[in-house]
C-alpha atoms as a PDB file:
ATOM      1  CA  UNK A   1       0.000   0.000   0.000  1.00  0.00           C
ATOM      2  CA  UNK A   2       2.953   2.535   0.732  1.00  0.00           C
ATOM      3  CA  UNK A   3       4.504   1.886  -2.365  1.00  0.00           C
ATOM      4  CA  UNK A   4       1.583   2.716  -4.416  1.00  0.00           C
ATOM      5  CA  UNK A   5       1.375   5.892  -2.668  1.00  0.00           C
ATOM      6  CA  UNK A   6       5.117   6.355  -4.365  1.00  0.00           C
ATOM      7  CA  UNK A   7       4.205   5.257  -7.973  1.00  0.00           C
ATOM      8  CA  UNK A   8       1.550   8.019  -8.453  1.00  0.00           C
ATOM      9  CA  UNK A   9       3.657  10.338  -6.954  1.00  0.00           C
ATOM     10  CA  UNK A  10       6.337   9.432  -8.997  1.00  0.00           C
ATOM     11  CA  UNK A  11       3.295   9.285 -12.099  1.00  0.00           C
ATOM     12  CA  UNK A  12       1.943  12.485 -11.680  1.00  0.00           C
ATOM     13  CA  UNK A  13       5.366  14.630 -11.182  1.00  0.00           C
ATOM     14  CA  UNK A  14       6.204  12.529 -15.223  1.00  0.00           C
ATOM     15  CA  UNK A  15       2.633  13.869 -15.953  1.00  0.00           C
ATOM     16  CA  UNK A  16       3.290  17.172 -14.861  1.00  0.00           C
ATOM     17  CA  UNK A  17       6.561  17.683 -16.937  1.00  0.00           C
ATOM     18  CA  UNK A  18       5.451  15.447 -19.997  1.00  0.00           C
ATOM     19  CA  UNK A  19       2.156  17.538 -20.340  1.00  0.00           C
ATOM     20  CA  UNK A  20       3.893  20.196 -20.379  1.00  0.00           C
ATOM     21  CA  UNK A  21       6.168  19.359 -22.899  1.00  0.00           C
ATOM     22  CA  UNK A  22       3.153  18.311 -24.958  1.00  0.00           C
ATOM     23  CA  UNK A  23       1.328  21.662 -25.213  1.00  0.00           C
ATOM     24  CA  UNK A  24       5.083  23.088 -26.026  1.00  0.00           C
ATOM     25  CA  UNK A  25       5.315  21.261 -28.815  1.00  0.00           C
ATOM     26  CA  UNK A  26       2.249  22.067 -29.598  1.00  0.00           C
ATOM     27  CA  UNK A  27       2.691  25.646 -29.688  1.00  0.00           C
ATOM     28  CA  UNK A  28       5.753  25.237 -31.454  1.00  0.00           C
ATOM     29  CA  UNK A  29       4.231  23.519 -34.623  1.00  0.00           C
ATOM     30  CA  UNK A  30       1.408  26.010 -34.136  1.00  0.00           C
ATOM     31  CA  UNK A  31       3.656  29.201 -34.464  1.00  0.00           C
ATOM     32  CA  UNK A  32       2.065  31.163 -31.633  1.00  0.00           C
ATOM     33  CA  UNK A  33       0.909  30.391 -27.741  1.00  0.00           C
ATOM     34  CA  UNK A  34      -2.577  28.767 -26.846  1.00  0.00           C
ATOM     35  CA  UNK A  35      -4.892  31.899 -25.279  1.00  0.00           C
ATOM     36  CA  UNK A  36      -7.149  29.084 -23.148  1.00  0.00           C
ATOM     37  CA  UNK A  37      -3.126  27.592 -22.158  1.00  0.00           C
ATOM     38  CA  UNK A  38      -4.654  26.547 -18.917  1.00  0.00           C
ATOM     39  CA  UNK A  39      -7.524  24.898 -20.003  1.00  0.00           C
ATOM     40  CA  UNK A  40      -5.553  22.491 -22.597  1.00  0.00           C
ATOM     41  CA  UNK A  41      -2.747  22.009 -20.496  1.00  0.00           C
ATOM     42  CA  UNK A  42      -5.391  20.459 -17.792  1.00  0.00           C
ATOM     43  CA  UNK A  43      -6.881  18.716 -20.739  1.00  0.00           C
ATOM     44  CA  UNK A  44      -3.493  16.807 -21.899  1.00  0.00           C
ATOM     45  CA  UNK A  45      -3.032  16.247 -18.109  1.00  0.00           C
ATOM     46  CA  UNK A  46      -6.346  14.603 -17.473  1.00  0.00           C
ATOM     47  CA  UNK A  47      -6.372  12.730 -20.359  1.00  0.00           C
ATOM     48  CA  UNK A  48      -2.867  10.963 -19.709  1.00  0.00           C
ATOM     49  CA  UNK A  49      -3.249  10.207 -15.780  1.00  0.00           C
ATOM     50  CA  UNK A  50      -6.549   8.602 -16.730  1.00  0.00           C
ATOM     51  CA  UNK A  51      -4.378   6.348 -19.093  1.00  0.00           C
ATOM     52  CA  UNK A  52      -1.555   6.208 -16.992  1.00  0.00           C
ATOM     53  CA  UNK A  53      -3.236   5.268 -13.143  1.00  0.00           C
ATOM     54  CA  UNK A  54      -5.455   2.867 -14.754  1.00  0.00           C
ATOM     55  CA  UNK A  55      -2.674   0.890 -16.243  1.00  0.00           C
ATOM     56  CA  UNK A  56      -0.433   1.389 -12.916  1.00  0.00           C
ATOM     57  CA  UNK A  57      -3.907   0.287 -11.441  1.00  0.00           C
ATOM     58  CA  UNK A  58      -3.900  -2.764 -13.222  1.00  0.00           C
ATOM     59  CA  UNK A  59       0.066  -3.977 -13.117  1.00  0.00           C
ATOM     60  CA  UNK A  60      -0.517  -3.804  -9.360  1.00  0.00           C
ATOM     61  CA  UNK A  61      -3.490  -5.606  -8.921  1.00  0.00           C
ATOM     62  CA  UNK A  62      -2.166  -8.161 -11.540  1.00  0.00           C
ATOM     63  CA  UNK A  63       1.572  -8.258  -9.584  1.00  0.00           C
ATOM     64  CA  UNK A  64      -0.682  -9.082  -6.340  1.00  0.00           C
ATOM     65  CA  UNK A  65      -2.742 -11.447  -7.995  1.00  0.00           C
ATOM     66  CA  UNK A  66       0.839 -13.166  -9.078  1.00  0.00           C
ATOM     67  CA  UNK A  67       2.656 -13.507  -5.473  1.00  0.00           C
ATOM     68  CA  UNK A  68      -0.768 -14.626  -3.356  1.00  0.00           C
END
């Protein structure tokens, strides 16, 4: 149970950083900023730690699943 507590830690500081890096790149190919940057940025964000917890989700229940 402690350990999980450290994956999504560890998850959402990658989410942080790789969202932002997203919408970067985004802007980049785009030529000019976002004016709702917030509002995307939270969208990217959502979106992957959805994805991501639900798969960390599911490699922990399936790891307990193994060793019981």
């Amino acid at each position: 149970m402690n350990l999980e507590v450290v994956y999504y830690t560890l998850m959402a500081a990658g989410l942080y950083f790789m969202s932002d890096w997203i919408l970067d790149r985004w802007e980049v190919s785009r030529g000019e900023r976002f004016k709702n940057r917030n509002i995307i940025f939270f969208l990217i964000i959502l979106t992957l730690a959805f994805i991501s917890f639900s798969l960390v989700k599911y490699v922990l229940l399936t790891s307990e699943a193994t060793f019981q």
